[in-house]
N, C-alpha and C. Protein backbone atom coordinates (compact mmCIF):
# COMPACT_ATOMS: atom_id res chain seq x y z
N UNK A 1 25.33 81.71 175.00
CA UNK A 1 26.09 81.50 176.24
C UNK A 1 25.74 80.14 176.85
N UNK A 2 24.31 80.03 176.54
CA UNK A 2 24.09 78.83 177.83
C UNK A 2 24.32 77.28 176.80
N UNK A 3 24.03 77.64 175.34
CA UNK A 3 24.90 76.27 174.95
C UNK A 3 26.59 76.14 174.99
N UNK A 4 27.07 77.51 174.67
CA UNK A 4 28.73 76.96 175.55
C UNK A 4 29.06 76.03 176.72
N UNK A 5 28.10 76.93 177.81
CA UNK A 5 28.42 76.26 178.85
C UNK A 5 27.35 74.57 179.03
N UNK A 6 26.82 74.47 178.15
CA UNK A 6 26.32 73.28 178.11
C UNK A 6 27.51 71.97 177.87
N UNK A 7 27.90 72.71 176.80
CA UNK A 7 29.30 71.99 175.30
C UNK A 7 30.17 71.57 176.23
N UNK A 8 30.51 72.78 177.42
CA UNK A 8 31.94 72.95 178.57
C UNK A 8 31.54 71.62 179.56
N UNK A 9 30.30 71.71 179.83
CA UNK A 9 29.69 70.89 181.09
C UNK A 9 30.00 69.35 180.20
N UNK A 10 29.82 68.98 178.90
CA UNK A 10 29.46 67.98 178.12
C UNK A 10 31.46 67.49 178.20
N UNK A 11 31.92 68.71 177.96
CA UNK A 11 33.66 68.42 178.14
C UNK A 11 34.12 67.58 179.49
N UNK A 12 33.94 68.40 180.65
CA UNK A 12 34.21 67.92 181.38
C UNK A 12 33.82 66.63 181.89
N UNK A 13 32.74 66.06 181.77
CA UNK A 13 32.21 65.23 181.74
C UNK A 13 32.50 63.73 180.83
N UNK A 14 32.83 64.34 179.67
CA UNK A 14 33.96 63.26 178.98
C UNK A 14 35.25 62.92 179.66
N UNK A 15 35.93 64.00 179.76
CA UNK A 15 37.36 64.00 179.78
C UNK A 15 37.16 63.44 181.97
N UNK A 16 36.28 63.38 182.61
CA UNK A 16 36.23 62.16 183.84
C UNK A 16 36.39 61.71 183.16
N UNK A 17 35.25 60.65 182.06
CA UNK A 17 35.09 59.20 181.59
C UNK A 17 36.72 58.96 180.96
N UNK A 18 37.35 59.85 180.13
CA UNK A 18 38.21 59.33 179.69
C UNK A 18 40.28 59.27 180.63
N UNK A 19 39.65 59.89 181.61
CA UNK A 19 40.60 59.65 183.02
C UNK A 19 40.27 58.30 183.44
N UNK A 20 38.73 58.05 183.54
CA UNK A 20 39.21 56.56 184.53
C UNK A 20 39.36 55.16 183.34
N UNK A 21 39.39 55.86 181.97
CA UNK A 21 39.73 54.89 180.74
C UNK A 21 40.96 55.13 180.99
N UNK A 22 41.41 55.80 181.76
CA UNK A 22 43.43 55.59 181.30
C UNK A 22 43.72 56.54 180.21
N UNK A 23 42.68 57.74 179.24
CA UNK A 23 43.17 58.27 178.37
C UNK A 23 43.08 59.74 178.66
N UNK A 24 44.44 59.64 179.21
CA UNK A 24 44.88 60.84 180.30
C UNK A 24 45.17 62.10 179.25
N UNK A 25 45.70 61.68 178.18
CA UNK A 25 46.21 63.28 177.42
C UNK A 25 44.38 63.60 176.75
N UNK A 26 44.16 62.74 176.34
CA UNK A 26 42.47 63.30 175.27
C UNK A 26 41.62 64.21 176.66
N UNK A 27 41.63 63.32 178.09
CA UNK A 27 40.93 64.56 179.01
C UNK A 27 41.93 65.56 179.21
N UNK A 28 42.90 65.05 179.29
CA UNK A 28 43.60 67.00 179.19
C UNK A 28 43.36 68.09 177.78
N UNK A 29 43.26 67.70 177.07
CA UNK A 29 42.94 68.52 176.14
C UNK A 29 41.19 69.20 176.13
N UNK A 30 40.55 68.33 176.79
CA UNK A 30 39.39 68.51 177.14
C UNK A 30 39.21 69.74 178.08
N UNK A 31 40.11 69.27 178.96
CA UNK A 31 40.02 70.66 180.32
C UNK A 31 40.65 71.76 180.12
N UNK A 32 41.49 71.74 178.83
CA UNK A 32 42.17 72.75 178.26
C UNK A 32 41.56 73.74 177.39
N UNK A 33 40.47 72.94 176.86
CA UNK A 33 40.07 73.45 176.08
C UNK A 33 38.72 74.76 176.66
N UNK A 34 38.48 73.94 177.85
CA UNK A 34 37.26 74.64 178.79
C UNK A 34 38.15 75.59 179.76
N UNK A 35 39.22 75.35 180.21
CA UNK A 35 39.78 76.91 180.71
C UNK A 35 39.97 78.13 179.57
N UNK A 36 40.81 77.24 178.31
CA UNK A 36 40.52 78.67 177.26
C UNK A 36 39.35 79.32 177.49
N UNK A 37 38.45 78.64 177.56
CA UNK A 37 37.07 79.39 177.27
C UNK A 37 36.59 80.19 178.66
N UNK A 38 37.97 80.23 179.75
CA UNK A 38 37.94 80.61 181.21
C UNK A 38 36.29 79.78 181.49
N UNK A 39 35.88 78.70 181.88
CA UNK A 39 34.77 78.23 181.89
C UNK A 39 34.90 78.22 183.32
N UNK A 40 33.49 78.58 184.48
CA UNK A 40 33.57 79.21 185.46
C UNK A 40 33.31 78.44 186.80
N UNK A 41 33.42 76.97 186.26
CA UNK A 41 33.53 76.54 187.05
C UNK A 41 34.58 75.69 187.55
N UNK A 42 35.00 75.11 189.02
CA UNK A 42 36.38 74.88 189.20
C UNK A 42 36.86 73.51 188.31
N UNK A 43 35.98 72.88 188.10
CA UNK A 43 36.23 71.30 187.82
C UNK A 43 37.83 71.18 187.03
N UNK A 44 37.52 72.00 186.10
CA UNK A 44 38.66 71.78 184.96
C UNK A 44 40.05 72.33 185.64
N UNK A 45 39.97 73.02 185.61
CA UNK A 45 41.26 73.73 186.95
C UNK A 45 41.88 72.60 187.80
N UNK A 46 40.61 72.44 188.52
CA UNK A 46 41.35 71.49 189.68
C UNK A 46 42.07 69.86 188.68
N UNK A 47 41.12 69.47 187.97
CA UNK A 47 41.66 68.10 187.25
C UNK A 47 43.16 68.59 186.73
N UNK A 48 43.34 69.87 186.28
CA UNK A 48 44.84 69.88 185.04
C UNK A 48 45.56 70.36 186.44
N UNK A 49 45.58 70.69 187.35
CA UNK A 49 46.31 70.87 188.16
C UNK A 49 46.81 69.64 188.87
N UNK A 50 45.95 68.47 189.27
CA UNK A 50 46.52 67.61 189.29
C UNK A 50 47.21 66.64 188.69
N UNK A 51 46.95 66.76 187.07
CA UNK A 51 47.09 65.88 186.56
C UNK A 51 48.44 66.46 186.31
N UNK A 52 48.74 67.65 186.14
CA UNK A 52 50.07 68.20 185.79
C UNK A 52 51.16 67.95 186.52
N UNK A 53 50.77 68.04 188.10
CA UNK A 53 51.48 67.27 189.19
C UNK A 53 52.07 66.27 189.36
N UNK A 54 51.05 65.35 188.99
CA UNK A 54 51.64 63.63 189.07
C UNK A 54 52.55 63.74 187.69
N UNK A 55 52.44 64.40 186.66
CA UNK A 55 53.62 64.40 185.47
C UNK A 55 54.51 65.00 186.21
N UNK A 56 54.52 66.21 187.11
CA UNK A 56 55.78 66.80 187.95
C UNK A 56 55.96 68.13 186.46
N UNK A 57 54.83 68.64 186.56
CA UNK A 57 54.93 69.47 185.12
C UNK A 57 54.58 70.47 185.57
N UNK A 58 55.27 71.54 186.87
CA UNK A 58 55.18 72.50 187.77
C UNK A 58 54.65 73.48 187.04
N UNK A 59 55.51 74.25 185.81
CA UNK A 59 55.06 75.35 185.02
C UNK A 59 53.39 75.31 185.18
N UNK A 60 53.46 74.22 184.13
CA UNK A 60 51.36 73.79 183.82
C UNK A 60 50.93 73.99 184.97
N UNK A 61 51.02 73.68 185.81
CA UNK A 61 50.31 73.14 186.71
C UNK A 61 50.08 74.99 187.36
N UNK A 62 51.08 76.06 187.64
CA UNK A 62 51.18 76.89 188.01
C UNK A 62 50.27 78.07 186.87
N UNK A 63 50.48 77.91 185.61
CA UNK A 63 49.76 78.42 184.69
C UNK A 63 48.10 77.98 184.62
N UNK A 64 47.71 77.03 185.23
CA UNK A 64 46.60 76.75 185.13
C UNK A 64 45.70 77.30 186.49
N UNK A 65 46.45 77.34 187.34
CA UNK A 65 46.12 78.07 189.21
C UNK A 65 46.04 79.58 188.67
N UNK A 66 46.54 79.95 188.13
CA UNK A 66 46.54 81.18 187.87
C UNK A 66 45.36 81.59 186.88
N UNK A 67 45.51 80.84 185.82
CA UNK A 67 44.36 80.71 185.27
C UNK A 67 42.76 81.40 186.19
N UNK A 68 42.74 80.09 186.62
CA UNK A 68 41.68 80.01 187.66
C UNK A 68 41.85 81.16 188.97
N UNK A 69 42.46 81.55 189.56
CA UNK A 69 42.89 82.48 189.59
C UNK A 69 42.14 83.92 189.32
N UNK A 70 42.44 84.33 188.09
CA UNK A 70 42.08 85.07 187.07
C UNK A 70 41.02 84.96 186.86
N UNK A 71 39.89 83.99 186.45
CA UNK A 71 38.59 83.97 186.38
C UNK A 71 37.60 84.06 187.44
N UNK A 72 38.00 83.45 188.33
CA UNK A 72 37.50 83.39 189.83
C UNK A 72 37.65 84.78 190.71
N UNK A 73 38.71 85.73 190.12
CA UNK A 73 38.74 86.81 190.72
C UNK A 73 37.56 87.88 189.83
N UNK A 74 37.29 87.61 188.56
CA UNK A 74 36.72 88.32 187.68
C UNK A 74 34.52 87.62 188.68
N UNK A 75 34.96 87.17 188.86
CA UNK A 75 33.64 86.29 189.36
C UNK A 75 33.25 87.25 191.03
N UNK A 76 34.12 87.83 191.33
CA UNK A 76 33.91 87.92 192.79
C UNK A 76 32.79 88.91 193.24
N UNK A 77 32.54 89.84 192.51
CA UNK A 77 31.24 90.49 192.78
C UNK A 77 30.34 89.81 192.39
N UNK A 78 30.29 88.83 191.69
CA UNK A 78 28.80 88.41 191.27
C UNK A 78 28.11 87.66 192.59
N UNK A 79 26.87 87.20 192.56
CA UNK A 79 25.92 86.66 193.37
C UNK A 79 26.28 85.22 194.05
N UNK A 80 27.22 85.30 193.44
CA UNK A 80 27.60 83.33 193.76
C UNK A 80 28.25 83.50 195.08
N UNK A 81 28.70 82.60 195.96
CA UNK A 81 28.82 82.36 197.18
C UNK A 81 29.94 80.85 197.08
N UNK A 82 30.07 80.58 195.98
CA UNK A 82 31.15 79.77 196.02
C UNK A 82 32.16 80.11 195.32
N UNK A 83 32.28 81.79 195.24
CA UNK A 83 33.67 81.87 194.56
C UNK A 83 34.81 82.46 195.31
N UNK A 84 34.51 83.14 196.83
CA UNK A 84 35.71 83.37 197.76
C UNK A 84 36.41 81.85 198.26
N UNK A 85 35.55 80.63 198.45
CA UNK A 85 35.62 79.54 199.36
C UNK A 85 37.07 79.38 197.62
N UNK A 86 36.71 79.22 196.26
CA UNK A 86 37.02 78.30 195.38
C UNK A 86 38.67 79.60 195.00
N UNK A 87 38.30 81.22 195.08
CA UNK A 87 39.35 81.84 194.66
C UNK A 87 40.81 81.25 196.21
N UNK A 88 40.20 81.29 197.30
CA UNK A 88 41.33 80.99 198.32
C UNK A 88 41.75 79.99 198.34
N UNK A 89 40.82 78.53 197.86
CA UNK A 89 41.59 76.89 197.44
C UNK A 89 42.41 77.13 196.25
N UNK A 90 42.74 77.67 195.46
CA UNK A 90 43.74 78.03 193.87
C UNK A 90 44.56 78.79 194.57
N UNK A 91 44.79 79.90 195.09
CA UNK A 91 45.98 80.59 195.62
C UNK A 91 46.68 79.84 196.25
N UNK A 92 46.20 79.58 197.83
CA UNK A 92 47.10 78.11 198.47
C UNK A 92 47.41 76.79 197.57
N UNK A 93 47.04 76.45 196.53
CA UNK A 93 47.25 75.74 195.77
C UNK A 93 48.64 76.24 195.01
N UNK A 94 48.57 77.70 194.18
CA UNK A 94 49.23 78.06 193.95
C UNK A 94 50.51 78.22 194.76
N UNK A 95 50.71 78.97 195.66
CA UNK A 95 51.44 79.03 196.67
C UNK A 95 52.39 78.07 197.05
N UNK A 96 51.58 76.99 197.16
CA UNK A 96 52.58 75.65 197.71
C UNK A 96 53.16 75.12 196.19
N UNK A 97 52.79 75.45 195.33
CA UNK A 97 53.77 75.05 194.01
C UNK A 97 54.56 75.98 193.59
N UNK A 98 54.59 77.41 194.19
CA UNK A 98 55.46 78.07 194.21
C UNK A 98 56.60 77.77 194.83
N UNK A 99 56.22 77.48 196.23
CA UNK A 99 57.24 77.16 197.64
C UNK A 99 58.60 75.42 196.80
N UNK A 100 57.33 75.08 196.04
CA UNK A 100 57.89 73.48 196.01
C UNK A 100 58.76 74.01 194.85
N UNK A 101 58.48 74.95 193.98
CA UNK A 101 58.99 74.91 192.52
C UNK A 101 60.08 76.16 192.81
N UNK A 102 60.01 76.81 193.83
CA UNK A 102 61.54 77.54 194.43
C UNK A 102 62.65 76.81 195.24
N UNK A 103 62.09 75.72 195.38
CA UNK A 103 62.96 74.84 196.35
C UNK A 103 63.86 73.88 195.36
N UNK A 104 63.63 73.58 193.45
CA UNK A 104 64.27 73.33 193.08
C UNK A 104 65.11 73.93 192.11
N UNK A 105 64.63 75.35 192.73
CA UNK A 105 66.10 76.03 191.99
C UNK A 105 67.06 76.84 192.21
């Protein structure tokens, strides 16, 4: 377990470096690859959600909130204390790309 989440931490951590290189699809595949693995922390979530945005790529962007979502709700009994603050920032997140992505159809 704890080298996964080492590998996940080592992902995300690339796929910054390769956002502020300009190599926007290789870190998306990066953060993609660490939500498959529902990896439990927000980082990756929040990056493909934005990044899906500025493409205007609503679906993704809504599939990935949910995502997170989904893991963050599976998290909520545990001991941590940053997962009500992180499950209610993804819903309103969600939410308003609902509101925006009913408004164009």
């Amino acid at each position: 377990m704890s080298n996964n989440f080492d590998d996940q931490v080592q992902r995300n951590l690339m796929g910054k470096q390769l956002e502020k290189e300009g190599s926007i699809l290789e870190a998306i595949s990066l953060y993609e690859a660490n939500i498959s693995e529902s990896f439990e922390g927000s980082f990756p979530y929040r990056r493909l959600a934005i990044l899906y945005r500025k493409r205007k790529l609503l679906s993704e962007e809504v599939r990935v909130l949910e995502k997170a979502i989904s893991v963050f709700n599976s998290l909520i009994s545990s001991d941590r204390t940053d997962i009500k603050p992180k499950l209610n920032e993804f819903q309103e997140r969600l939410n308003k790309v609902k509101d925006k992505r009913s408004k164009f159809k």
